[in-house]
Protein backbone atom coordinates (compact mmCIF):
# COMPACT_ATOMS: atom_id res chain seq x y z
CA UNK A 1 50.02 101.65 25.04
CA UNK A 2 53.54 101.19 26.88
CA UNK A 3 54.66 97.71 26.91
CA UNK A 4 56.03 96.68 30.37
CA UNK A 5 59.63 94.84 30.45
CA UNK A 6 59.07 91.79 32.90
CA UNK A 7 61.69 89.80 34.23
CA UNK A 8 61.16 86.44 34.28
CA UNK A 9 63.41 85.46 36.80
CA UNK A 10 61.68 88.08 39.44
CA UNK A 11 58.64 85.94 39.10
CA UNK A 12 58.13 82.90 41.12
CA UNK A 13 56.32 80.84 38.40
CA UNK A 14 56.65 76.86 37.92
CA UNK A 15 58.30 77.60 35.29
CA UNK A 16 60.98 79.81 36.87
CA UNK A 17 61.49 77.42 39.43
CA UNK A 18 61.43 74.55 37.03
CA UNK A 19 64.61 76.51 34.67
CA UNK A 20 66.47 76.78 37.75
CA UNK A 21 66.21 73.52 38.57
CA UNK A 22 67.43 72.11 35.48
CA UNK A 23 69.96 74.68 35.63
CA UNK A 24 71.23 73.32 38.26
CA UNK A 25 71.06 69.49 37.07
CA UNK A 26 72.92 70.94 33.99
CA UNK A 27 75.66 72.66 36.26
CA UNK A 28 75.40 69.57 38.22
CA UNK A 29 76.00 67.08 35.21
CA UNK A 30 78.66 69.11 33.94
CA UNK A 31 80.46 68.86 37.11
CA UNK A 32 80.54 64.87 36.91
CA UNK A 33 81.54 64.64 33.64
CA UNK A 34 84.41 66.59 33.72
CA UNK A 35 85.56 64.79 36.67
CA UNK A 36 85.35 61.31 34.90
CA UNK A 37 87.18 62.76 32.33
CA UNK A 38 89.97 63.40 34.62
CA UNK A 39 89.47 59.84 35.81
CA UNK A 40 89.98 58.39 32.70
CA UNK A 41 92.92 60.80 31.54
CA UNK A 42 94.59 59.45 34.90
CA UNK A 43 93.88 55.59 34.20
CA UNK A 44 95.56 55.90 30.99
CA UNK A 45 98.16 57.98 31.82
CA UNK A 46 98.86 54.94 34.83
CA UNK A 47 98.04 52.02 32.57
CA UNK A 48 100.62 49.79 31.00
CA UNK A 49 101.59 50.18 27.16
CA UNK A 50 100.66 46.91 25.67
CA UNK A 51 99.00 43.93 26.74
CA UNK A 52 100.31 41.65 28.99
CA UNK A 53 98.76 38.15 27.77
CA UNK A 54 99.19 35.17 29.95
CA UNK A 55 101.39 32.39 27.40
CA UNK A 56 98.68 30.08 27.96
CA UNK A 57 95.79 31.91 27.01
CA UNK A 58 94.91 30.50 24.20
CA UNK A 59 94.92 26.94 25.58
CA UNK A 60 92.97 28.22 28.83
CA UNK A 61 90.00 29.51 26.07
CA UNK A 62 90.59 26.51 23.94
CA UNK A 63 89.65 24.44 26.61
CA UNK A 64 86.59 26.55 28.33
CA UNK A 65 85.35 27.11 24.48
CA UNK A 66 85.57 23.02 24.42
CA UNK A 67 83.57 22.42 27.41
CA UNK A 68 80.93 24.91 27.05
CA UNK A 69 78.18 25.30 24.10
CA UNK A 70 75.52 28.17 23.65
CA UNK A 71 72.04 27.11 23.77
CA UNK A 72 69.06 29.28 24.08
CA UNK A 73 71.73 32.18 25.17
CA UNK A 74 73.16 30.55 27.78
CA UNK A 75 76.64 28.52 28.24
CA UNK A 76 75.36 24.95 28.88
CA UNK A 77 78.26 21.76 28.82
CA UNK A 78 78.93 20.29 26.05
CA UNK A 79 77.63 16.90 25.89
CA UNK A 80 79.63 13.92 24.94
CA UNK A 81 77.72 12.87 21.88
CA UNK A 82 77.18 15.30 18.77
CA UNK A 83 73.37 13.20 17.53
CA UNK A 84 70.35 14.66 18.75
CA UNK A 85 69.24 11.15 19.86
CA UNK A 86 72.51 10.42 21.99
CA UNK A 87 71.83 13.32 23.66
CA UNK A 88 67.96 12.62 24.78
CA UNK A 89 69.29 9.79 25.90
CA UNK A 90 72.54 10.93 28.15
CA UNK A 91 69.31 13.52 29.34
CA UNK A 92 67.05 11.11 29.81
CA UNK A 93 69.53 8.69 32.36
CA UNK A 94 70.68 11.95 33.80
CA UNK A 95 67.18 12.61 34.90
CA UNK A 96 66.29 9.07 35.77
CA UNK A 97 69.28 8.22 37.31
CA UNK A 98 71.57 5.34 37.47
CA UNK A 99 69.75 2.09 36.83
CA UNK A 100 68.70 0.36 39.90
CA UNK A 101 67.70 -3.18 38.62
CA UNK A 102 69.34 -5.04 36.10
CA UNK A 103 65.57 -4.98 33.94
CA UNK A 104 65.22 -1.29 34.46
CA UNK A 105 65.23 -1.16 31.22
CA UNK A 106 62.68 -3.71 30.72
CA UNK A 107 60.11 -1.89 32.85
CA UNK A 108 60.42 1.11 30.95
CA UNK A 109 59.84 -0.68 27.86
CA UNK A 110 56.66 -2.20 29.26
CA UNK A 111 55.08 1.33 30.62
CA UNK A 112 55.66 3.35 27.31
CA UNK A 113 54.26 0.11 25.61
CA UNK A 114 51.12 0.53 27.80
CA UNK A 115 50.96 4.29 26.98
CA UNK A 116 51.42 4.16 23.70
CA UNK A 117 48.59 1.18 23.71
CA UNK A 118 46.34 3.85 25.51
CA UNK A 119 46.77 6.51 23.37
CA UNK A 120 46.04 4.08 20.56
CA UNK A 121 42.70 2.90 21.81
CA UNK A 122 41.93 6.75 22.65
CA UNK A 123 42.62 7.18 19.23
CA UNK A 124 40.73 4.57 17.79
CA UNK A 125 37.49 5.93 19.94
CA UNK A 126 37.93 8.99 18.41
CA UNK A 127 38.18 7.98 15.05
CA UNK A 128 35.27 5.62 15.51
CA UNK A 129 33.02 9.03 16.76
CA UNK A 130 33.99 11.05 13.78
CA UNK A 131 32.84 8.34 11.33
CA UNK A 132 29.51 7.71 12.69
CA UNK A 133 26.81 10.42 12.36
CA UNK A 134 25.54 11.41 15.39
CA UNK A 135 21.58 10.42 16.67
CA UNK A 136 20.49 13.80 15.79
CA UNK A 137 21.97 13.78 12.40
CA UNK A 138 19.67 10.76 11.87
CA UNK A 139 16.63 11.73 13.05
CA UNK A 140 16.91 14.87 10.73
């Protein structure tokens, strides 16, 4: 039986179609990258030989690197103190705000006093149900 020579690029299969098409993307990419090439043969062919560095560079990142701290990933300010409590508190009157009364202070005192005297009695309560056995464990 005579074997028939086919050419594939006579037939008009998906997958003909499909080979040209990345042919062409593949002519296509070829063409872009040689041009970039060129690009970057010309920007160093223009560019200066050696760096130009300003004289006060170092002082200009001494003083950014001095103002600025990474936390989480991100440049945040540097704050004033270097204790984790100093810094709650220079958050905490940032958030609040200036003081408006003299006693400001005094009020706060009084409602985390209160809160704390809440959670206490909640606490207590709870306590209090955990020790007791319950009505049904003493009817068993």
């Amino acid at each position: 039986m005579p074997q028939l020579a086919v050419d594939w690029k006579s037939h008009h299969s998906p997958t003909a179609s499909r080979n040209q098409g990345l042919t062409n993307l593949n002519d296509r990419f070829d063409q872009i990258e040689k041009e970039s090439e060129e690009g970057l043969e010309a920007s160093n062919v223009t560019a200066t030989p050696g760096q130009q560095v300003r004289a006060n560079f170092e002082e200009i990142m001494d003083n950014f690197l001095g103002r600025f701290e990474v936390l989480g990933g991100k440049m945040k300010p540097v704050m004033a103190s270097n204790s984790p409590l100093d810094k709650l508190d220079t958050l905490r009157s940032e958030l609040l705000g200036p003081a408006a009364q003299p006693d400001c202070h005094l009020e706060r005192r009084a409602v985390k006093e209160q809160i704390l005297a809440k959670l206490k009695a909640d606490q207590r309560a709870h306590d209090s149900r955990l020790a007791l056995p319950s009505q049904a464990a003493i009817r068993e």
